[in-house]
Structures are given as structure tokens and as C-alpha cells.
C-alpha atoms as a PDB file:
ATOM      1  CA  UNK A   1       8.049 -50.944  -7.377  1.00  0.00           C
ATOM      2  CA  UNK A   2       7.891 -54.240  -6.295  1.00  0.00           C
ATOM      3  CA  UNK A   3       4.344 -53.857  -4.334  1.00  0.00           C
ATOM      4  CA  UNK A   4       3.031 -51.699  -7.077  1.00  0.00           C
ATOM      5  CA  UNK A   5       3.912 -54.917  -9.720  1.00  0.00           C
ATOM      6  CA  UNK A   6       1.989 -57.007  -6.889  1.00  0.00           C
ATOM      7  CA  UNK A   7      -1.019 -55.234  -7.271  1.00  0.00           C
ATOM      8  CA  UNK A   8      -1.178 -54.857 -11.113  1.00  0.00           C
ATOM      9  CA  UNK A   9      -0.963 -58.541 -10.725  1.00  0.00           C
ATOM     10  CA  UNK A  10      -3.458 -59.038  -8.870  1.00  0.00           C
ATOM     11  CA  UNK A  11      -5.599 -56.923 -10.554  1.00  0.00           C
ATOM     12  CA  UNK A  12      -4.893 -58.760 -13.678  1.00  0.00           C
ATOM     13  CA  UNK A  13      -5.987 -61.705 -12.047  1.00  0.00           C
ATOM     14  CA  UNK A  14      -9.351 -60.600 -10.757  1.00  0.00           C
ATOM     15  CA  UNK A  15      -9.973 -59.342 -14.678  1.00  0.00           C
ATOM     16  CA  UNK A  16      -9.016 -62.934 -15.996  1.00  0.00           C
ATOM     17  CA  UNK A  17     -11.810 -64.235 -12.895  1.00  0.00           C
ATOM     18  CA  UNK A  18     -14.166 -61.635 -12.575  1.00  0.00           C
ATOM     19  CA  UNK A  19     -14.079 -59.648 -15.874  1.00  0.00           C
ATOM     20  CA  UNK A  20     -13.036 -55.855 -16.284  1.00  0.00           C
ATOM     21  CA  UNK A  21     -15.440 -54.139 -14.244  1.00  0.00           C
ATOM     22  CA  UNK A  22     -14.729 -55.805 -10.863  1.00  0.00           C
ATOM     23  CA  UNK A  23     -10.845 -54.483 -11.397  1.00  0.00           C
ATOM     24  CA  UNK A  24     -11.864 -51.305 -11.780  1.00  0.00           C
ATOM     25  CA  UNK A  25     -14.623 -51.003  -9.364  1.00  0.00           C
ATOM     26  CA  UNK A  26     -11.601 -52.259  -6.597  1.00  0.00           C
ATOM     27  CA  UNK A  27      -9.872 -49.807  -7.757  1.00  0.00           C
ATOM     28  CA  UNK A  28     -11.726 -46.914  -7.296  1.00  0.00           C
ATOM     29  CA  UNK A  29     -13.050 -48.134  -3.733  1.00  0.00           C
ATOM     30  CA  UNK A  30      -9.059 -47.929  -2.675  1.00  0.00           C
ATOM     31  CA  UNK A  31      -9.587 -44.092  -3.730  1.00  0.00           C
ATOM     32  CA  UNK A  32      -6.662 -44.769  -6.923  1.00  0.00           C
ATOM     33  CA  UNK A  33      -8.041 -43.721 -10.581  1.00  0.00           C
ATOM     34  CA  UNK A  34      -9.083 -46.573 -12.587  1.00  0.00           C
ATOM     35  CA  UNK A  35      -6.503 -47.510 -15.574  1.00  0.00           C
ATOM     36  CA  UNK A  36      -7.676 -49.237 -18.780  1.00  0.00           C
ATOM     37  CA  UNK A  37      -7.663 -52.725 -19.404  1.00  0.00           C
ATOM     38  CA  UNK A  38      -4.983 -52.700 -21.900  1.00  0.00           C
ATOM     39  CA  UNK A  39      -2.344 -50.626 -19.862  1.00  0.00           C
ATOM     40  CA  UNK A  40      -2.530 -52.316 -16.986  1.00  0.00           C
ATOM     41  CA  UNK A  41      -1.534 -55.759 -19.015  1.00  0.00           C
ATOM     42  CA  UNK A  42       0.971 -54.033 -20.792  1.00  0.00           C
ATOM     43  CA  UNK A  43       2.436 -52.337 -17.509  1.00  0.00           C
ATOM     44  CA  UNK A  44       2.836 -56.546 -16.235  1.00  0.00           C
ATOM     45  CA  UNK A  45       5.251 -56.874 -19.170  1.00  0.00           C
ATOM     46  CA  UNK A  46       7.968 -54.373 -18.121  1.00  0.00           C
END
């Protein structure tokens, strides 16, 4: 749980620096299906 919050994080953070895309595009090159934007921020509030 704790590792999975860890990497939503950072994820948020390369949206904040890179835009939307880039998250995604990371994503998908660790072989994980890309979630949308607005999930993945609300998933970092619970």
C-alpha cells in the first residue's frame, strides 16, 4: 500500500512538471494500464 501511494505520488508529480502525457507514457513503458488524470489525484486523497 505504502509503495503503491509512493508511486501515485510520484506520478502526480511528474503531471504537475511534465504535464499528463509524460505520466501516462511512464506508465505504460512499466507494462501497468494508464489511469486518468483525475483518479489518480483523487486516489492521493485516501
Amino acid at each position: 500500500m505504502n509503495i503503491n501511494k509512493l508511486f501515485l505520488i510520484v506520478f502526480f508529480i511528474f503531471d504537475i512538471i511534465y504535464g499528463y502525457n509524460v505520466g501516462n507514457i511512464i506508465i505504460e513503458k512499466l507494462g501497468l494500464k494508464p489511469r486518468p488524470l483525475a483518479e489518480r489525484r483523487t486516489a492521493l486523497l485516501f
